[in-house]
PDB file of N, CA and C in Angstrom:
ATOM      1  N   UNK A   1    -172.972 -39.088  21.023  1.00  0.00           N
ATOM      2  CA  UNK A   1    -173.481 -39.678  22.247  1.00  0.00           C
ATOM      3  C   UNK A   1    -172.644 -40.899  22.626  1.00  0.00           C
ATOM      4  N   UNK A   2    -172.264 -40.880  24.231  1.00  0.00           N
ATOM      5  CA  UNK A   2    -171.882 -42.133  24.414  1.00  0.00           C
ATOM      6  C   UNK A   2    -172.880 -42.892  25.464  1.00  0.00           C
ATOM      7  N   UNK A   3    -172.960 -44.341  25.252  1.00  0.00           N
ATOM      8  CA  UNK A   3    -173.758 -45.425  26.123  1.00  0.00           C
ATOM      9  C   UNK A   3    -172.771 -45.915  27.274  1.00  0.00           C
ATOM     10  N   UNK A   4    -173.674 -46.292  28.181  1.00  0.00           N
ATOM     11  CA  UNK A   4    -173.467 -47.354  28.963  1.00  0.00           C
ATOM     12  C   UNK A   4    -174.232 -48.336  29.336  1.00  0.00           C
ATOM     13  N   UNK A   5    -173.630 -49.737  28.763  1.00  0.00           N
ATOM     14  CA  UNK A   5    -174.521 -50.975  28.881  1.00  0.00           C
ATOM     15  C   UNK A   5    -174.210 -51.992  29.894  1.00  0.00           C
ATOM     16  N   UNK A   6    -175.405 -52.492  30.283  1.00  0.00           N
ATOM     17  CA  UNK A   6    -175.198 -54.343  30.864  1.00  0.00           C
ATOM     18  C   UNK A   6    -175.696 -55.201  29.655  1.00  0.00           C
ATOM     19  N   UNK A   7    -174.673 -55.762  29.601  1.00  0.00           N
ATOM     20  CA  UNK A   7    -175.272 -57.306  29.018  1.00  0.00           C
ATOM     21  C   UNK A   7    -175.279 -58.661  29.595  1.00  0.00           C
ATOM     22  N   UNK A   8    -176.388 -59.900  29.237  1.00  0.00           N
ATOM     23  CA  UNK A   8    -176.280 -60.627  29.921  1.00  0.00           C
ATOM     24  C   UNK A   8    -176.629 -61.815  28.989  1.00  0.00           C
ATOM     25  N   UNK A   9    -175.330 -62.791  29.623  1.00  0.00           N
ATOM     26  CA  UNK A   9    -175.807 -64.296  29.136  1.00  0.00           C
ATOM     27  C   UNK A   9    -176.588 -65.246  30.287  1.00  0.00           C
ATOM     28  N   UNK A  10    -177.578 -65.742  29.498  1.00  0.00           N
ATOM     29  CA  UNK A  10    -178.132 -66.915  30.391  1.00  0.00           C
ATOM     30  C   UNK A  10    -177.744 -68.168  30.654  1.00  0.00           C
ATOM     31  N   UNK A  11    -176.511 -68.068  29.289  1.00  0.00           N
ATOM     32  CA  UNK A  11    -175.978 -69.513  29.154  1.00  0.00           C
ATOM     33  C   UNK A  11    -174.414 -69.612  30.241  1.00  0.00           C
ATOM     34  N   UNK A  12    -174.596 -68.574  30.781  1.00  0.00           N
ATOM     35  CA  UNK A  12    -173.195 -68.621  31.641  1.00  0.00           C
ATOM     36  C   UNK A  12    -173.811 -67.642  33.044  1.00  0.00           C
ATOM     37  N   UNK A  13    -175.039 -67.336  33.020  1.00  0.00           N
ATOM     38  CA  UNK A  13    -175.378 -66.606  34.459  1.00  0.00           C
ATOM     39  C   UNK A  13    -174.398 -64.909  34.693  1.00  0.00           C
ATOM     40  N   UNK A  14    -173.572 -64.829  33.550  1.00  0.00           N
ATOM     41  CA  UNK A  14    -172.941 -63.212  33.860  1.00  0.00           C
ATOM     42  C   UNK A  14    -173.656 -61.972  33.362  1.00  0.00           C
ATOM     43  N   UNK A  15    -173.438 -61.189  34.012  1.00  0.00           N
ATOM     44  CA  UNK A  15    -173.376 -59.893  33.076  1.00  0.00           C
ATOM     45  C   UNK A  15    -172.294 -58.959  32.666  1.00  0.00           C
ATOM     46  N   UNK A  16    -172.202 -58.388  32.037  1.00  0.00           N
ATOM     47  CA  UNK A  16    -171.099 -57.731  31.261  1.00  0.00           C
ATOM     48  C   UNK A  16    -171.559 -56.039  31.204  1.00  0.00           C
ATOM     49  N   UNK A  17    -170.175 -55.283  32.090  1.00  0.00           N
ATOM     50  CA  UNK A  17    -170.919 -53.856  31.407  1.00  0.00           C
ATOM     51  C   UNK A  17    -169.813 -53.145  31.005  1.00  0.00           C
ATOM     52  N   UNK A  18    -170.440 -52.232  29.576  1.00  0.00           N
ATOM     53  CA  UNK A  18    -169.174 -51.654  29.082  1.00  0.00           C
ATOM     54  C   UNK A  18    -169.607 -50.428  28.632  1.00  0.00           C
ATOM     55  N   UNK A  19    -169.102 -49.580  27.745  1.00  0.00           N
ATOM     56  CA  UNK A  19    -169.081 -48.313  27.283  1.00  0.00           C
ATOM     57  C   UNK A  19    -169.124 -48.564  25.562  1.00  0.00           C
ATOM     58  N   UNK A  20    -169.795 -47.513  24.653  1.00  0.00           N
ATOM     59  CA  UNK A  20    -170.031 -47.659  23.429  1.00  0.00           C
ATOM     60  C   UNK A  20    -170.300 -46.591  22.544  1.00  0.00           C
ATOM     61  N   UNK A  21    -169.893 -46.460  21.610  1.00  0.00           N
ATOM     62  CA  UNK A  21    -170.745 -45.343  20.707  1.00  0.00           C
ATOM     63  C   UNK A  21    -171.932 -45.435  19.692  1.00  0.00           C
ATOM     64  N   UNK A  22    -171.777 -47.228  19.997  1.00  0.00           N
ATOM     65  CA  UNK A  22    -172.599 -47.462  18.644  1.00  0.00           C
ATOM     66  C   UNK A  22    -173.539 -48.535  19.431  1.00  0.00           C
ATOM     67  N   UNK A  23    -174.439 -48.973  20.150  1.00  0.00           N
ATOM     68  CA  UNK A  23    -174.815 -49.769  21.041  1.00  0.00           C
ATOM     69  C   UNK A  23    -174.886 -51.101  20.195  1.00  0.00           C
ATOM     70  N   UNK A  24    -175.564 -51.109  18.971  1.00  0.00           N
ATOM     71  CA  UNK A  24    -175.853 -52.005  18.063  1.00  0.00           C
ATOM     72  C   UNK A  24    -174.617 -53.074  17.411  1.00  0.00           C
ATOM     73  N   UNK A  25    -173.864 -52.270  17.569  1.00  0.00           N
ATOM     74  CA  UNK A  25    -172.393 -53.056  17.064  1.00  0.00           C
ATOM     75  C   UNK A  25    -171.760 -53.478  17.805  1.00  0.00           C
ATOM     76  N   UNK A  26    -171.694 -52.574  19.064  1.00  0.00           N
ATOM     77  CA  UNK A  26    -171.374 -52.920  20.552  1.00  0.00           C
ATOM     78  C   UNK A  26    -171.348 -54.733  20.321  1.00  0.00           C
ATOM     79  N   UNK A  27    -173.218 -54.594  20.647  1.00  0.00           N
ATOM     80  CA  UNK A  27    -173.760 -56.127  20.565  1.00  0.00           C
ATOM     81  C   UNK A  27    -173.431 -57.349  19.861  1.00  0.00           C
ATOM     82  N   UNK A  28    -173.649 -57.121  18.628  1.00  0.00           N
ATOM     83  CA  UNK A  28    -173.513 -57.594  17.271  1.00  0.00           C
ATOM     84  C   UNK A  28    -171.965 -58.426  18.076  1.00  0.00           C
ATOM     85  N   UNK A  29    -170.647 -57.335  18.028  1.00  0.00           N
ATOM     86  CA  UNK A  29    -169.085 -58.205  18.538  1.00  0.00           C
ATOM     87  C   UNK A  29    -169.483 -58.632  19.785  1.00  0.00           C
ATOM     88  N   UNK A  30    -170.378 -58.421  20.511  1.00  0.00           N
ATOM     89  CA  UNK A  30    -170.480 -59.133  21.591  1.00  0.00           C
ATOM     90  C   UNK A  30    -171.127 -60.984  21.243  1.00  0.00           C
ATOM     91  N   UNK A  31    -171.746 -60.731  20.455  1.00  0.00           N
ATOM     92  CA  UNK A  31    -172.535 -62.001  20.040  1.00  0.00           C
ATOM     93  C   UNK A  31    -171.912 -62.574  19.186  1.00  0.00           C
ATOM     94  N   UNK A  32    -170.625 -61.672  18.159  1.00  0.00           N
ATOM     95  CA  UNK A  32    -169.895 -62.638  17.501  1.00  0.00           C
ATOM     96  C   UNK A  32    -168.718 -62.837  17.748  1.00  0.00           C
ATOM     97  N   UNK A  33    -168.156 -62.863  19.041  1.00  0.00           N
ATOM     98  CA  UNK A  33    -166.963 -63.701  19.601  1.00  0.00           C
ATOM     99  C   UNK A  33    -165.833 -62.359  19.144  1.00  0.00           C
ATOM    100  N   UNK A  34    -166.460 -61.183  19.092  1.00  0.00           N
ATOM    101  CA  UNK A  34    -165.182 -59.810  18.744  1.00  0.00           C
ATOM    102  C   UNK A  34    -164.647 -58.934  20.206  1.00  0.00           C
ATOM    103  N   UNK A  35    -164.833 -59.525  21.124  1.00  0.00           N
ATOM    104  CA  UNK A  35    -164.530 -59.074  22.547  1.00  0.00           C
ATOM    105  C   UNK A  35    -164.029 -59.966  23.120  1.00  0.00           C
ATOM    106  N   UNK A  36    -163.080 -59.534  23.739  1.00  0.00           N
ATOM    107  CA  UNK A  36    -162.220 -60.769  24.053  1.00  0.00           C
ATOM    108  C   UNK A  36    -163.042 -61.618  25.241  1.00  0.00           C
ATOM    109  N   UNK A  37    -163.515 -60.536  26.456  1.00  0.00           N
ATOM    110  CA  UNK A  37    -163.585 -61.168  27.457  1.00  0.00           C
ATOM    111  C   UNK A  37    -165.212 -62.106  27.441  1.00  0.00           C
ATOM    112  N   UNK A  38    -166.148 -61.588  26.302  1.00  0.00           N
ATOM    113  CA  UNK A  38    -167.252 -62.288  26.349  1.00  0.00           C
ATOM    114  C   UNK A  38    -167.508 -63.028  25.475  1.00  0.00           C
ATOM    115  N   UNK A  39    -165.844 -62.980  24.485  1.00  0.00           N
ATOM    116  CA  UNK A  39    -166.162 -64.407  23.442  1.00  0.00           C
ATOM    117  C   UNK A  39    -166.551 -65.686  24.053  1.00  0.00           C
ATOM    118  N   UNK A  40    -167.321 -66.453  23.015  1.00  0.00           N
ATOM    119  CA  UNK A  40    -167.681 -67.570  23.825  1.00  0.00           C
ATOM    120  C   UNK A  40    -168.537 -68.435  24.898  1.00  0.00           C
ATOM    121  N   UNK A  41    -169.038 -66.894  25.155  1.00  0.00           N
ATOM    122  CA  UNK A  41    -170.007 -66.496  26.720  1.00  0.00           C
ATOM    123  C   UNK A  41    -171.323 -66.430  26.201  1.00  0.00           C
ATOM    124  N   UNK A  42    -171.731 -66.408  25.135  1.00  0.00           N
ATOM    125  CA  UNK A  42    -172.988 -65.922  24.516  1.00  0.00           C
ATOM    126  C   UNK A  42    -173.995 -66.851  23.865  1.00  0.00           C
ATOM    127  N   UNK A  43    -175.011 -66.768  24.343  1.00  0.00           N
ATOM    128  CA  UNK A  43    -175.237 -64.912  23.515  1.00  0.00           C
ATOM    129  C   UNK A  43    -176.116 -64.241  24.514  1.00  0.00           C
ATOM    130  N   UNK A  44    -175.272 -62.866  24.323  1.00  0.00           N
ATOM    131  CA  UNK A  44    -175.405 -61.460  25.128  1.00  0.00           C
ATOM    132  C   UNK A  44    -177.614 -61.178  24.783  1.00  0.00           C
ATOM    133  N   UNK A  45    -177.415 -60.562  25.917  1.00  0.00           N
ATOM    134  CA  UNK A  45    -179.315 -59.861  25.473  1.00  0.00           C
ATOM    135  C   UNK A  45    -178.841 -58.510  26.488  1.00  0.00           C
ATOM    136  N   UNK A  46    -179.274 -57.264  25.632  1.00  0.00           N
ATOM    137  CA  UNK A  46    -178.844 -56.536  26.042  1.00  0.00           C
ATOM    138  C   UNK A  46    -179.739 -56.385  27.582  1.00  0.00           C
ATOM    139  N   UNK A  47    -179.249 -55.781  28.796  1.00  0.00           N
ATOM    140  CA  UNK A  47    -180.501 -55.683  29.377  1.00  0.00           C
ATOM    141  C   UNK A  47    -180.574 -53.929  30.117  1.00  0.00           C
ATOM    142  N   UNK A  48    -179.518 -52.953  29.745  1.00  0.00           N
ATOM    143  CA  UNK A  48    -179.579 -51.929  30.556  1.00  0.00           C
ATOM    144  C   UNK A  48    -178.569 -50.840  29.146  1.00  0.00           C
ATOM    145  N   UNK A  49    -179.649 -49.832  29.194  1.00  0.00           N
ATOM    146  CA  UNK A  49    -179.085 -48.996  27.824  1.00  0.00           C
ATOM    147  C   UNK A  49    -178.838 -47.378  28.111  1.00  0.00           C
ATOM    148  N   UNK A  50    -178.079 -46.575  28.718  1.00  0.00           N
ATOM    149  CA  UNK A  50    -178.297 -45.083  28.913  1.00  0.00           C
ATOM    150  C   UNK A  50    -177.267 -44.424  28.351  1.00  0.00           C
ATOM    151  N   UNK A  51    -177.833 -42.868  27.943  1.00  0.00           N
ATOM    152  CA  UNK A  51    -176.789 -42.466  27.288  1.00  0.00           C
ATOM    153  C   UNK A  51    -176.143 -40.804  27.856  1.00  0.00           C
ATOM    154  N   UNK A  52    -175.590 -40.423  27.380  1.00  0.00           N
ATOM    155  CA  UNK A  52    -174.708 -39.569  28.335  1.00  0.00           C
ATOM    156  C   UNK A  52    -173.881 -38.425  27.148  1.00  0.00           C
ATOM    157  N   UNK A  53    -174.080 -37.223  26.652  1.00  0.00           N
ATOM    158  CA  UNK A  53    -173.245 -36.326  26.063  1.00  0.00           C
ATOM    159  C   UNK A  53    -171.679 -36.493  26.119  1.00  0.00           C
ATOM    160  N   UNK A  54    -171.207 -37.186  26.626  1.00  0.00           N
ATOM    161  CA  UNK A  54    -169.803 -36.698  26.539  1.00  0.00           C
ATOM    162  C   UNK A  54    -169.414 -38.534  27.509  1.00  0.00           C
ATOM    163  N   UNK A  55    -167.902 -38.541  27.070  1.00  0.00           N
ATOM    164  CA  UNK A  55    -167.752 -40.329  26.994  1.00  0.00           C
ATOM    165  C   UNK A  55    -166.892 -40.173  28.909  1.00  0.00           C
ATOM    166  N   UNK A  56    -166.846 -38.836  29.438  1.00  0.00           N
ATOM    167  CA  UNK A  56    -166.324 -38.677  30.227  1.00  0.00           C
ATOM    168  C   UNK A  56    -167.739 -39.413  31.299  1.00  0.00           C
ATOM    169  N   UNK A  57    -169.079 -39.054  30.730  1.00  0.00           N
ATOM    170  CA  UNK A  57    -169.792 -39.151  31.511  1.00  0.00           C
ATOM    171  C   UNK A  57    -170.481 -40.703  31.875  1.00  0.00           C
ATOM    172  N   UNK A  58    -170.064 -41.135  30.579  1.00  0.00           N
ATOM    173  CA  UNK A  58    -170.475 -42.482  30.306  1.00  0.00           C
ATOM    174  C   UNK A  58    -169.370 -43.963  31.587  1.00  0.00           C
ATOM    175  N   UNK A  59    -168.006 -43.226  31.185  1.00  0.00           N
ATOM    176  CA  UNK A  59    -166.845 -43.667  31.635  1.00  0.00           C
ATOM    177  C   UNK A  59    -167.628 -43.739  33.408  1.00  0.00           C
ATOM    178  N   UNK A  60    -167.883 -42.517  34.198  1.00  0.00           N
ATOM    179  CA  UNK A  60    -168.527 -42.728  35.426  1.00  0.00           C
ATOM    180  C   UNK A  60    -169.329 -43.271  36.115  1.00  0.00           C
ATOM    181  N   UNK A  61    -170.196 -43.640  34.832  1.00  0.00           N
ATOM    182  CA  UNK A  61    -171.203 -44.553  35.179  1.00  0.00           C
ATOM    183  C   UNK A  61    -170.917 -45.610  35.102  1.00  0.00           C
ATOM    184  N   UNK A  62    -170.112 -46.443  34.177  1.00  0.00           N
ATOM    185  CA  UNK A  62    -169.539 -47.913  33.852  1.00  0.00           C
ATOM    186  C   UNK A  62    -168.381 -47.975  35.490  1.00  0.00           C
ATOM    187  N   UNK A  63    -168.247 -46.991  35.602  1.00  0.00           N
ATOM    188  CA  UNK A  63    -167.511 -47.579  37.004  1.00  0.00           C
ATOM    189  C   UNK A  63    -167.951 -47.360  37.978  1.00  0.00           C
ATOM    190  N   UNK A  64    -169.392 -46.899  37.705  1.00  0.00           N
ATOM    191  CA  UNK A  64    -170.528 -47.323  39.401  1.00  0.00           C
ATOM    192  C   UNK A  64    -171.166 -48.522  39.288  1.00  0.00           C
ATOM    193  N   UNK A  65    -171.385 -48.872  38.012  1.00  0.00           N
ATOM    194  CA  UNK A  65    -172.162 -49.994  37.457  1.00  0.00           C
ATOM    195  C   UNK A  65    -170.536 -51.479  38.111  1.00  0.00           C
ATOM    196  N   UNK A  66    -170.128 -51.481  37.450  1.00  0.00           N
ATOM    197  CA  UNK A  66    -168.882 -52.280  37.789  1.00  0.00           C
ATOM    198  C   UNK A  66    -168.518 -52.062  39.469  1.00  0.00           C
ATOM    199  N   UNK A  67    -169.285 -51.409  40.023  1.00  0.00           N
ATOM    200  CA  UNK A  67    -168.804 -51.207  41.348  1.00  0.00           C
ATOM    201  C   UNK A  67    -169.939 -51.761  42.268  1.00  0.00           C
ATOM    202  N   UNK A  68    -171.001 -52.152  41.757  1.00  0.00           N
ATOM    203  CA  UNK A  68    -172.667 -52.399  42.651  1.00  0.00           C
ATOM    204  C   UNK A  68    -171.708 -54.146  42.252  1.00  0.00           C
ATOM    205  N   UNK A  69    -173.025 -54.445  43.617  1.00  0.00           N
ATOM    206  CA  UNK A  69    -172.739 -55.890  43.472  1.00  0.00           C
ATOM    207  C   UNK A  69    -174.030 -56.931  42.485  1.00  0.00           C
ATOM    208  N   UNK A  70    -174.006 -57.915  42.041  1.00  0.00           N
ATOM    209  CA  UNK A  70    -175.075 -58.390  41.801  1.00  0.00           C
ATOM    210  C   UNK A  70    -176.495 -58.491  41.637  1.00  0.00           C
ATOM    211  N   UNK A  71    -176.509 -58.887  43.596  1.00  0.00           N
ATOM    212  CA  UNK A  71    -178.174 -57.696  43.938  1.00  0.00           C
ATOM    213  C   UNK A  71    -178.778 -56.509  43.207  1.00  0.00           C
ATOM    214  N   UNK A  72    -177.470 -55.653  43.431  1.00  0.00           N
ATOM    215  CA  UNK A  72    -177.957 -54.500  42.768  1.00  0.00           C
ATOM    216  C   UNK A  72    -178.130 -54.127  41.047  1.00  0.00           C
ATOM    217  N   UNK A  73    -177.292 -54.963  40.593  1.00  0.00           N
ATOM    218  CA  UNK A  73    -177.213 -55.060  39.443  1.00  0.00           C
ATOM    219  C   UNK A  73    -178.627 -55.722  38.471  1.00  0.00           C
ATOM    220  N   UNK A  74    -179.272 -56.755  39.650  1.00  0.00           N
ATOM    221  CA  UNK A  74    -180.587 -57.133  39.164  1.00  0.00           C
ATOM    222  C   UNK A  74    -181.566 -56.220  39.435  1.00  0.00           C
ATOM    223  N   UNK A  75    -181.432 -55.644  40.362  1.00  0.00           N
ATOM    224  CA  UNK A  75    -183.067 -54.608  40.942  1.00  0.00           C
ATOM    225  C   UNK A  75    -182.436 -53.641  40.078  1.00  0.00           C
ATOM    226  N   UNK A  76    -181.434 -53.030  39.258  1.00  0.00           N
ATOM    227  CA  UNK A  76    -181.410 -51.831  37.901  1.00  0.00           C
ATOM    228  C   UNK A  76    -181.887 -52.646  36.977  1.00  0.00           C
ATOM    229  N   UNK A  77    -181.666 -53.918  36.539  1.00  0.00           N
ATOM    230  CA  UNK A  77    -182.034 -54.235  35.250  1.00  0.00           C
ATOM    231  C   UNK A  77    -183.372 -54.863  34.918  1.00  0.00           C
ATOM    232  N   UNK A  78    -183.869 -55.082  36.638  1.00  0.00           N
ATOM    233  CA  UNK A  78    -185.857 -55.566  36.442  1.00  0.00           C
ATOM    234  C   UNK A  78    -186.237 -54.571  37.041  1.00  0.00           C
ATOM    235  N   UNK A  79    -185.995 -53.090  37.461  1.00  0.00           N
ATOM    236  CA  UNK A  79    -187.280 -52.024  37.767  1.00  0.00           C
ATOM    237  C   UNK A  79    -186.867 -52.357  39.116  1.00  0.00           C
TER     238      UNK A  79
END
């Protein structure tokens, strides 16, 4: 299975979305400074988790997700 996540810091107002196989470890380097672009940024809370058979499918979604703006990015991750 592959994921596609948002993550979000409160201590910097971003969110972050990426692709994963392992969601948990994903996190874990997200929270311990093992990603480049969100070292430092943290700490991550995951807030958006789906998963997808095949990484082709996952890949499509991380680039609709990366493609909504903000707005939209909050009304997916509060309902």
């Amino acid at each position: 299975m592959y994921y596609t996540y948002i993550i979000y810091s409160a201590s910097f107002d971003i969110y972050y979305k990426g692709i994963t196989e392992n969601p948990d470890q994903r996190i874990w380097e997200h929270n311990n400074d093992k990603s480049r672009y969100t070292s430092g940024k943290g700490p991550w809370k995951l807030v958006y988790l789906k998963s997808f058979p095949s990484k082709k499918e996952a890949l499509i979604e991380e680039r609709r997700l990366k493609s909504l703006n903000r707005r939209s990015i909050e009304l997916l991750v509060n309902g």
